[in-house]
C-alpha atoms as a PDB file:
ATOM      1  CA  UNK A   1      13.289  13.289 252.218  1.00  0.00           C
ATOM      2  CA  UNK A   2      12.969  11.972 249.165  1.00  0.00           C
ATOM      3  CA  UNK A   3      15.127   8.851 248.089  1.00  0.00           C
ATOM      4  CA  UNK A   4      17.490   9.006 245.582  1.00  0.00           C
ATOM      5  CA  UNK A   5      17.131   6.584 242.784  1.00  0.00           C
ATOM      6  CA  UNK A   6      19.307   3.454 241.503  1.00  0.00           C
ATOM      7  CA  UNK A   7      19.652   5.183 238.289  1.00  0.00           C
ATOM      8  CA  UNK A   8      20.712   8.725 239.680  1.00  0.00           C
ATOM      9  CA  UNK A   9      23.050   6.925 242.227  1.00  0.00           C
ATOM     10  CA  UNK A  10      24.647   5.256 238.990  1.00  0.00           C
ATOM     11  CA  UNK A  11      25.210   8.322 236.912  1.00  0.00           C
ATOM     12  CA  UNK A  12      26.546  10.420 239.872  1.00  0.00           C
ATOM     13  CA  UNK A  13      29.923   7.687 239.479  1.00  0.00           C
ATOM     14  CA  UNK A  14      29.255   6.841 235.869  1.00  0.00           C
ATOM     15  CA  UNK A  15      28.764   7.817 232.609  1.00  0.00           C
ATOM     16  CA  UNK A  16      27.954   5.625 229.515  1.00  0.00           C
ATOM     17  CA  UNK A  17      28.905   6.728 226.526  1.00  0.00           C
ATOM     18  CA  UNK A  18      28.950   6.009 222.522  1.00  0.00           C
ATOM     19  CA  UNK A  19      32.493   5.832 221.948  1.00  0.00           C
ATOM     20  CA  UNK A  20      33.260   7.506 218.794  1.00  0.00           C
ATOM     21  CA  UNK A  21      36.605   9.592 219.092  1.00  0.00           C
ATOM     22  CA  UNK A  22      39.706   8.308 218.594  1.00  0.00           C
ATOM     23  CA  UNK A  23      41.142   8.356 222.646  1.00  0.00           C
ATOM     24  CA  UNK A  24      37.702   6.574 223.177  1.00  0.00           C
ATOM     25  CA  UNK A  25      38.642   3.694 221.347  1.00  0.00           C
ATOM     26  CA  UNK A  26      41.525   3.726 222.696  1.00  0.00           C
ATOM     27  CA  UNK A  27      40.041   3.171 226.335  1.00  0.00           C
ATOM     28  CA  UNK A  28      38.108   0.555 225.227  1.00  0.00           C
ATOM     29  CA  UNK A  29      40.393  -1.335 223.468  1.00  0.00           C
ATOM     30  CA  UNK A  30      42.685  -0.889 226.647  1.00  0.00           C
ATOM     31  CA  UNK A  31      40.265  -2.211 228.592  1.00  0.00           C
ATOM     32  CA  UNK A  32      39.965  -5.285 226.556  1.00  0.00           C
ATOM     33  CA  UNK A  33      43.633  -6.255 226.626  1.00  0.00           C
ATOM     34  CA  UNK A  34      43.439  -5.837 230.081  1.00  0.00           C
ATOM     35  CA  UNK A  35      40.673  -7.721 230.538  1.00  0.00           C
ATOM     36  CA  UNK A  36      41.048 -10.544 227.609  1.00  0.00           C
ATOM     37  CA  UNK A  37      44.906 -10.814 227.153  1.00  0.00           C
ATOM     38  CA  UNK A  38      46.366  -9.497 230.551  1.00  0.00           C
ATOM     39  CA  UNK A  39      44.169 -11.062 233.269  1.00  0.00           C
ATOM     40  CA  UNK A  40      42.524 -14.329 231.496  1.00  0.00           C
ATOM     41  CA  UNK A  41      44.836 -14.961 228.683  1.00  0.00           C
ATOM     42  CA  UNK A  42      42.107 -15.579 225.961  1.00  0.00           C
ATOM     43  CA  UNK A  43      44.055 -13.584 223.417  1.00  0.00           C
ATOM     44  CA  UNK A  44      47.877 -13.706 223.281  1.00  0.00           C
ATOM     45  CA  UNK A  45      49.942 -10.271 224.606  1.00  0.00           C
ATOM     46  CA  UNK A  46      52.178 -10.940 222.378  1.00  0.00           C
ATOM     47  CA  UNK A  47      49.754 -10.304 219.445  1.00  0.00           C
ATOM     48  CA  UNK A  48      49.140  -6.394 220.874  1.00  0.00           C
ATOM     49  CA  UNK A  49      52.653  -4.941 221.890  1.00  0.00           C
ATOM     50  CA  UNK A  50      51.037  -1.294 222.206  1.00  0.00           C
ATOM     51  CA  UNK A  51      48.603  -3.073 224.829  1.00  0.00           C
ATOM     52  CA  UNK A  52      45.292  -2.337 223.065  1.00  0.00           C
ATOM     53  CA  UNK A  53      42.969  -5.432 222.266  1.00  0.00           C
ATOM     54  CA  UNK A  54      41.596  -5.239 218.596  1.00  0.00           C
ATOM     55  CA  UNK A  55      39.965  -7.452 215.817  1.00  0.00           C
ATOM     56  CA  UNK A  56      38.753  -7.355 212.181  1.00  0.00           C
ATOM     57  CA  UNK A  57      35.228  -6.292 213.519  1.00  0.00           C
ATOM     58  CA  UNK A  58      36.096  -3.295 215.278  1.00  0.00           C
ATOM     59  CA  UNK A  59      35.653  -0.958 212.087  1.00  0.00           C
ATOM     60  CA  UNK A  60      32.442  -1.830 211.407  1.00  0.00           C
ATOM     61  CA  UNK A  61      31.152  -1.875 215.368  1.00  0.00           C
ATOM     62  CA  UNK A  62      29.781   0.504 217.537  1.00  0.00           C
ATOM     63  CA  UNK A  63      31.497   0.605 220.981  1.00  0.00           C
ATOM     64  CA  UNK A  64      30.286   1.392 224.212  1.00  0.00           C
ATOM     65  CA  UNK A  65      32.380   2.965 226.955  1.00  0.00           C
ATOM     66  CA  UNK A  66      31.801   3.223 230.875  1.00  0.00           C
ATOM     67  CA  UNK A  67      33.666   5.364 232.962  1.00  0.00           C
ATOM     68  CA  UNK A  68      34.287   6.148 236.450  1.00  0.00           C
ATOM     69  CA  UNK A  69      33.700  10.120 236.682  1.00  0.00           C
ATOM     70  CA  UNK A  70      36.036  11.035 239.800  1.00  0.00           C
ATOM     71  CA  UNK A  71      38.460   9.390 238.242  1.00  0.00           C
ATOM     72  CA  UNK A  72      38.602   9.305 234.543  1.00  0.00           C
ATOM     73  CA  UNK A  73      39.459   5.612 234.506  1.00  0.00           C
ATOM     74  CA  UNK A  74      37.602   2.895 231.665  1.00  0.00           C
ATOM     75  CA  UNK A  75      35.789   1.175 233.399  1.00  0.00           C
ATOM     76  CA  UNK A  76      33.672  -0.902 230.741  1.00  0.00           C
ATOM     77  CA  UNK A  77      33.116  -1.715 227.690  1.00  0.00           C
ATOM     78  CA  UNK A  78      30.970  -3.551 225.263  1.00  0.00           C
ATOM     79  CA  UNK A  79      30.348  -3.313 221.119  1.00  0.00           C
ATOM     80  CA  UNK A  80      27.667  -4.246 218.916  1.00  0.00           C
ATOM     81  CA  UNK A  81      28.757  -5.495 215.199  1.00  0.00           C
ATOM     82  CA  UNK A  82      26.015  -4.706 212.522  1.00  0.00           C
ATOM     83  CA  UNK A  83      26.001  -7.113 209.425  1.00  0.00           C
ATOM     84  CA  UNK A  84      25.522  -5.952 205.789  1.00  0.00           C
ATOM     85  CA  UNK A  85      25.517  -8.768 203.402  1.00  0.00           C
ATOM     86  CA  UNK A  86      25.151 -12.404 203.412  1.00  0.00           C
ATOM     87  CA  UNK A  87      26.175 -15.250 205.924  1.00  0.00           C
ATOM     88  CA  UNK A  88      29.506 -16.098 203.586  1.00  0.00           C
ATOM     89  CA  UNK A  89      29.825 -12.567 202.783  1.00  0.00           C
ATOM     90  CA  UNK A  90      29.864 -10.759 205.635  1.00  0.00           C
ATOM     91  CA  UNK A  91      29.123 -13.413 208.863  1.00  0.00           C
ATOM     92  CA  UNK A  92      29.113 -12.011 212.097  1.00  0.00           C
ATOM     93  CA  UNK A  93      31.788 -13.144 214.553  1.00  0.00           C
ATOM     94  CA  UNK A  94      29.225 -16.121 215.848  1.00  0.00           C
ATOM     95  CA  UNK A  95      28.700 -17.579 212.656  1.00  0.00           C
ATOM     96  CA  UNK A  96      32.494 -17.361 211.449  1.00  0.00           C
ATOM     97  CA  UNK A  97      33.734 -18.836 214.893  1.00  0.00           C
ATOM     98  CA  UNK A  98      31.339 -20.487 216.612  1.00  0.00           C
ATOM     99  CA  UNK A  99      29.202 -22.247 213.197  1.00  0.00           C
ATOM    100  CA  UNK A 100      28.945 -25.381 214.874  1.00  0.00           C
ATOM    101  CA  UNK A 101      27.915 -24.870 217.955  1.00  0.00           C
ATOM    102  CA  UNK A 102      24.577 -22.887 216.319  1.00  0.00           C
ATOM    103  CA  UNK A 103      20.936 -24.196 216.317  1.00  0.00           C
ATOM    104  CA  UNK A 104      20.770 -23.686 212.283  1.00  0.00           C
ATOM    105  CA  UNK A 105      17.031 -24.859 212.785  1.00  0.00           C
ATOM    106  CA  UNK A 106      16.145 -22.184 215.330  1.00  0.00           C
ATOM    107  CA  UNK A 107      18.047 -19.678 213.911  1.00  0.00           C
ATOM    108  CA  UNK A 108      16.501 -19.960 210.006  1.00  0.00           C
ATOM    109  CA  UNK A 109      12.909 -19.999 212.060  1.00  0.00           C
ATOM    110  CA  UNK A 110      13.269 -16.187 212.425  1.00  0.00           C
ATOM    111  CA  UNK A 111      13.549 -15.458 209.374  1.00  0.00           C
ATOM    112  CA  UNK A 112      15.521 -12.364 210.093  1.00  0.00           C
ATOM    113  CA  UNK A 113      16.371  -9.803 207.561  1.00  0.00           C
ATOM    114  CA  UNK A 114      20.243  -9.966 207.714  1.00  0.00           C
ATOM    115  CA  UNK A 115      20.188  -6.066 207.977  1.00  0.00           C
ATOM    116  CA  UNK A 116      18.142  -6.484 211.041  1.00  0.00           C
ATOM    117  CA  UNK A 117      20.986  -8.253 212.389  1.00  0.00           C
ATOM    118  CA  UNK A 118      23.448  -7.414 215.224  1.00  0.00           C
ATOM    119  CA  UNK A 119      26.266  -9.013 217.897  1.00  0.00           C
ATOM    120  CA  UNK A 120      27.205  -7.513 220.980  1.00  0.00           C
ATOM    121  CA  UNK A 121      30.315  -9.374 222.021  1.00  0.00           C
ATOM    122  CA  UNK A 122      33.526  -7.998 223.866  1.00  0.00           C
ATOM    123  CA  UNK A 123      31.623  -7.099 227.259  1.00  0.00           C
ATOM    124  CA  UNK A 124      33.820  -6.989 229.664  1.00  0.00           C
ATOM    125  CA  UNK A 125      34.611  -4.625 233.533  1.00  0.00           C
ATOM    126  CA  UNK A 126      37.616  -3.627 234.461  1.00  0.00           C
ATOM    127  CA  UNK A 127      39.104  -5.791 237.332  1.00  0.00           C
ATOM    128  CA  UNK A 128      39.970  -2.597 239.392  1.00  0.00           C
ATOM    129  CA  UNK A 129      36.144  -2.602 239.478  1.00  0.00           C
ATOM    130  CA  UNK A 130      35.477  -6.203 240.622  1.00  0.00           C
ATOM    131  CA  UNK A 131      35.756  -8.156 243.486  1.00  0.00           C
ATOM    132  CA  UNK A 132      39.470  -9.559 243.629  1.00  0.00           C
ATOM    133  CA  UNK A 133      37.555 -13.096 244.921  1.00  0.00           C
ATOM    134  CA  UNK A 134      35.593 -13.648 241.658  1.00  0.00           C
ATOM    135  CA  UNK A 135      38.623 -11.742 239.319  1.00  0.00           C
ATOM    136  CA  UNK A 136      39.658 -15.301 237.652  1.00  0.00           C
ATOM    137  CA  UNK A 137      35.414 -16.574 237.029  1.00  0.00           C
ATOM    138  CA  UNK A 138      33.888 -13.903 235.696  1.00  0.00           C
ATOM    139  CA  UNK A 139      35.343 -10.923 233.017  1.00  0.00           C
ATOM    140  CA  UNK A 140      31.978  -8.818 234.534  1.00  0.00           C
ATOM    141  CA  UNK A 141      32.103  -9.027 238.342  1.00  0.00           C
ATOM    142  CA  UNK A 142      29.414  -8.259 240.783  1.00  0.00           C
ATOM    143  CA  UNK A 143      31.213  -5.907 243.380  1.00  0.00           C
ATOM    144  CA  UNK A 144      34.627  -3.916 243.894  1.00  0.00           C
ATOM    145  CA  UNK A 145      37.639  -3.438 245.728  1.00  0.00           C
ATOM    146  CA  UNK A 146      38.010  -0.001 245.048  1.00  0.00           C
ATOM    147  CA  UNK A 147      38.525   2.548 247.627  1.00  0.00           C
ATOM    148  CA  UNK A 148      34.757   4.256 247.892  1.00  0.00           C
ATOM    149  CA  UNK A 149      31.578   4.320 249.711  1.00  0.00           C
ATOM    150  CA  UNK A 150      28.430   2.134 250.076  1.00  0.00           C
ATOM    151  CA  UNK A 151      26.934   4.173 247.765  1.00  0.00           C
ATOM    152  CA  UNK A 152      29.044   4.024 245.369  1.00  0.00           C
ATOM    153  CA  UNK A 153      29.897   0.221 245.271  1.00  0.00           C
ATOM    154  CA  UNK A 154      26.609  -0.483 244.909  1.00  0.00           C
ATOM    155  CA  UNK A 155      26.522   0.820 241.559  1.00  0.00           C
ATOM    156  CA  UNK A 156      29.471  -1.277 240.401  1.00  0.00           C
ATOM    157  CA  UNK A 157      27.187  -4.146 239.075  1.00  0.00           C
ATOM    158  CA  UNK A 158      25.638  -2.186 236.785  1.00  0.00           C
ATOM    159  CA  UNK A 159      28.807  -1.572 234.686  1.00  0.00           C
ATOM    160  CA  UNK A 160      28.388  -4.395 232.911  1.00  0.00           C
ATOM    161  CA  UNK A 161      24.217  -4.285 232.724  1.00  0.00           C
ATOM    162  CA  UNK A 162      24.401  -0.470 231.859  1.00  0.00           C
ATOM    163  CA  UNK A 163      27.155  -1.582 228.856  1.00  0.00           C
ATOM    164  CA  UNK A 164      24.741  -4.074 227.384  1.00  0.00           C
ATOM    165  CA  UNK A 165      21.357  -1.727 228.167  1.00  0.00           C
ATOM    166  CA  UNK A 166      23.737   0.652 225.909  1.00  0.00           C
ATOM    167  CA  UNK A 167      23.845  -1.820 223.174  1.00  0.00           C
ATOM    168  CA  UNK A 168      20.223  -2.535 223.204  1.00  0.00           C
ATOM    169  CA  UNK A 169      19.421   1.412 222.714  1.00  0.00           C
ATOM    170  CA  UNK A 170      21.687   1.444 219.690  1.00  0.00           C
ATOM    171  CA  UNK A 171      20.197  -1.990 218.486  1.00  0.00           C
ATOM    172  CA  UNK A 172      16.844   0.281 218.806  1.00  0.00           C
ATOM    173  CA  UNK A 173      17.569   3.719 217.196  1.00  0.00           C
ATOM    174  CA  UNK A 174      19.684   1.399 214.304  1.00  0.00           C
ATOM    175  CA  UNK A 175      16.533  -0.833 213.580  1.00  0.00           C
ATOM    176  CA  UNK A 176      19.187  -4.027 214.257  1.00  0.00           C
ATOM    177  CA  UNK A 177      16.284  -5.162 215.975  1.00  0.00           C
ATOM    178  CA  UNK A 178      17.870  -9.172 216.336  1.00  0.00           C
ATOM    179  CA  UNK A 179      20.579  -9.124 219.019  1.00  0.00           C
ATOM    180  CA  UNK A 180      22.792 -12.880 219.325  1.00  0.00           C
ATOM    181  CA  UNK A 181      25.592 -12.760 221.965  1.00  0.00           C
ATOM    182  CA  UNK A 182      28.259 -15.780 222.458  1.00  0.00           C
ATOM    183  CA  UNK A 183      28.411 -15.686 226.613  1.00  0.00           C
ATOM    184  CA  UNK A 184      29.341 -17.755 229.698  1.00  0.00           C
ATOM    185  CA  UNK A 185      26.597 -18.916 231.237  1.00  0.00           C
ATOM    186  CA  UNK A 186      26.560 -16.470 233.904  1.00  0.00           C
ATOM    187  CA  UNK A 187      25.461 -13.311 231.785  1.00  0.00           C
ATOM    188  CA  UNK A 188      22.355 -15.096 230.844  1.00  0.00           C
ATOM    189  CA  UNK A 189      21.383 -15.812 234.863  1.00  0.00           C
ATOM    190  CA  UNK A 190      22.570 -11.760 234.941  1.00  0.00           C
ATOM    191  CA  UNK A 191      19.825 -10.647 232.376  1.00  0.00           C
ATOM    192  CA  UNK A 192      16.888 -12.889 233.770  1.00  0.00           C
ATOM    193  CA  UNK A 193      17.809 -11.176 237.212  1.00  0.00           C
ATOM    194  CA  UNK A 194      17.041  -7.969 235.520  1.00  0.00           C
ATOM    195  CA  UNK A 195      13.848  -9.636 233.836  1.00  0.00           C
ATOM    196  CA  UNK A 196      15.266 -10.259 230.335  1.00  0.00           C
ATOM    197  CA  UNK A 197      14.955 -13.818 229.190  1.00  0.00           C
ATOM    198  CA  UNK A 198      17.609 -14.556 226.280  1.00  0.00           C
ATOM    199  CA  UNK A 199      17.018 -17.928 224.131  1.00  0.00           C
ATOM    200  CA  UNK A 200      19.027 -20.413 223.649  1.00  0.00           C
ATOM    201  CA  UNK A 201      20.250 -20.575 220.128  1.00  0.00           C
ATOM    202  CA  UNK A 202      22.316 -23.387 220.484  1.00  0.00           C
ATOM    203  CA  UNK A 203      25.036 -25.567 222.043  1.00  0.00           C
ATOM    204  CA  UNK A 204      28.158 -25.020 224.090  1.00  0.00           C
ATOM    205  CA  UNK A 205      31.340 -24.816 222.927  1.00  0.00           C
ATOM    206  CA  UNK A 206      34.915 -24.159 223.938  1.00  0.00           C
ATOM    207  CA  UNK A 207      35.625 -20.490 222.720  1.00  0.00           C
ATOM    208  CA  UNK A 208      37.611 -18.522 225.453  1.00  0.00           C
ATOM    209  CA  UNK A 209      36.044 -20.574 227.761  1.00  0.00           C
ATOM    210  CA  UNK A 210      32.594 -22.313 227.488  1.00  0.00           C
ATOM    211  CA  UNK A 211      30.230 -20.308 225.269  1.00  0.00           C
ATOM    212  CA  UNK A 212      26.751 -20.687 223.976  1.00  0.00           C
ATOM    213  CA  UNK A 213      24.640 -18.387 221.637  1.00  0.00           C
ATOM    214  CA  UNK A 214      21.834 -16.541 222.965  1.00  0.00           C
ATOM    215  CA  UNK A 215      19.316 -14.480 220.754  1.00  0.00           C
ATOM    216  CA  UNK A 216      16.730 -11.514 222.027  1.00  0.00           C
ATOM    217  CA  UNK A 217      15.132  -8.562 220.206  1.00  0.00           C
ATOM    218  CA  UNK A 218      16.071  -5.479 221.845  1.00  0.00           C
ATOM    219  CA  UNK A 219      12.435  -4.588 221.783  1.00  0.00           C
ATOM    220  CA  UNK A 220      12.587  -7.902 224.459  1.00  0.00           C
ATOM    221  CA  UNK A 221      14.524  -6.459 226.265  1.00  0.00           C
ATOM    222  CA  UNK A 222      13.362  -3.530 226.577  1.00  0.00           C
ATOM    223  CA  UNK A 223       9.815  -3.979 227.353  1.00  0.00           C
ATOM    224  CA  UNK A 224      11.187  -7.172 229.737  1.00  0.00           C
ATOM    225  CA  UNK A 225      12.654  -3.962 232.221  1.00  0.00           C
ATOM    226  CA  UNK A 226      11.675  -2.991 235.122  1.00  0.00           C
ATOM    227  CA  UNK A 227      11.441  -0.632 238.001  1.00  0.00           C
ATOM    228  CA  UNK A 228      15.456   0.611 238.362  1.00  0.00           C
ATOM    229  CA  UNK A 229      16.565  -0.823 235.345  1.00  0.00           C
ATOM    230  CA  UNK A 230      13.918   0.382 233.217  1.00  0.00           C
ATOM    231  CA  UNK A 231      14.631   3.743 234.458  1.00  0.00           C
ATOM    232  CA  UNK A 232      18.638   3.072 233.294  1.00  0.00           C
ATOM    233  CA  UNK A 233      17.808   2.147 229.936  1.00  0.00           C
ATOM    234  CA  UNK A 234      15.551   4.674 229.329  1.00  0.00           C
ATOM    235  CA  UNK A 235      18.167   7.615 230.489  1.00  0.00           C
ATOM    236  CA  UNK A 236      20.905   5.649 228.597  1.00  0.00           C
ATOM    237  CA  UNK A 237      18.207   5.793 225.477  1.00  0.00           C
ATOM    238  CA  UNK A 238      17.750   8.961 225.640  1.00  0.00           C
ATOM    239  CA  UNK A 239      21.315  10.145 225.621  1.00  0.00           C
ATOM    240  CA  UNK A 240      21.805   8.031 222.903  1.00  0.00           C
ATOM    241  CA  UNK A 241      19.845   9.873 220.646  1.00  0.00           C
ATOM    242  CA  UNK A 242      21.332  12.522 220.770  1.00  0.00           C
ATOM    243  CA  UNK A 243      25.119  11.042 218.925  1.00  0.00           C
ATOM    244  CA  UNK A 244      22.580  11.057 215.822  1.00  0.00           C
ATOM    245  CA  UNK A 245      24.528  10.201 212.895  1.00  0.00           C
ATOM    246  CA  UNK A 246      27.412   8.839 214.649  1.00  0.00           C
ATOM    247  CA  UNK A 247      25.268   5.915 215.286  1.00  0.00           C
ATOM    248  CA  UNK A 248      25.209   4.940 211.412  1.00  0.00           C
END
């Protein structure tokens, strides 16, 4: 009998999507009050009455929604913020927030094209899809509490992996071929488990928490797959192509 694979098992509970309509958004930005203002209190409730987490960026990102098919419910999210202009015209949420926590020396040795420039940011799993042990350490989780199978649990970890594999195939198909994150240390340790190294791009600070930046091409991280994983991004990929303009 032939073995079903990591990736198949995934998309029989999940589906990752480009989330471009309006009720979408709306799941993702749910998802982030949830997450950010409800259960970890980075952001004030008070600031989002209607109970949907939003910034200044979100016009110009793309977002990335998980769900959980046999129910319907969000169960991820993630978004990737394109920059069009200059550092003091248009900076991207690390440089505006997090300036002086950045290696300015490592960064300027790239010598990236600012239109070749992205941030994924806002990654975050639903706590009904973590383990209620870790709910308060990490905003990504490694297993569940829900009410479902070995099967299916075993796909939960990949919420957050599949979310950020999502922004790496838009990073592709946009040409916003340098990807820099702000993260807790733990995401970082998540990646090189998957074989995707992130650098360093400089120092920790206190933003929600302790932060660093982290830079990778998403051709990195895409040739750094494999086995399982590779398989994931490459399905994810190829769905991808297909929102087309939507992407832009």
């Amino acid at each position: 009998m032939t073995q079903t694979s990591l990736t198949e098992t995934f998309h029989k509970y999940f589906q990752v999507e480009l989330a471009h309509t309006a009720q979408q958004k709306q799941d993702v930005f749910g998802i982030r009050y949830r997450v950010y203002c409800d259960e970890f209190g980075y952001e004030s409730k008070e600031q989002y009455p209607d109970q949907i987490e939003y910034d200044e960026y979100d016009p110009q990102a793309k977002h990335c929604l998980v769900t959980h098919k046999a129910t319907g419910t969000p169960a991820g999210c993630v978004r990737i913020i394109p920059t069009y202009s200059t550092e003091v015209r248009d900076p991207l949420p690390f440089e505006k927030y997090c300036y002086n926590s950045l290696d300015e020396e490592f960064i300027e040795s790239l010598e990236m094209p600012r239109d070749s420039m992205c941030e994924v940011s806002r990654l975050a799993v639903d706590g009904r899809f973590r383990k209620r042990t870790l709910e308060k350490s990490t905003r990504c989780g490694e297993m569940a509490y829900l009410n479902s199978d070995e099967d299916e649990r075993r796909t939960f970890p990949l919420i957050a992996v599949s979310a950020y594999l999502a922004c790496t195939a838009i990073s592709n198909l946009t040409h916003r071929e340098n990807t820099f994150m702000m993260t807790e240390p733990f995401f970082p340790k998540l990646l090189a488990r998957s074989g995707v190294v992130a650098q360093r791009a400089g120092r920790d600070t206190e933003y929600h928490g302790i932060r660093a930046p982290y830079y990778i091409t998403a051709g990195e991280t895409a040739g750094s797959l494999k086995g399982d994983l590779k398989e994931l991004y490459t399905s994810i990929l190829e769905d991808f192509k297909g929102y087309g303009s939507a992407l832009h």
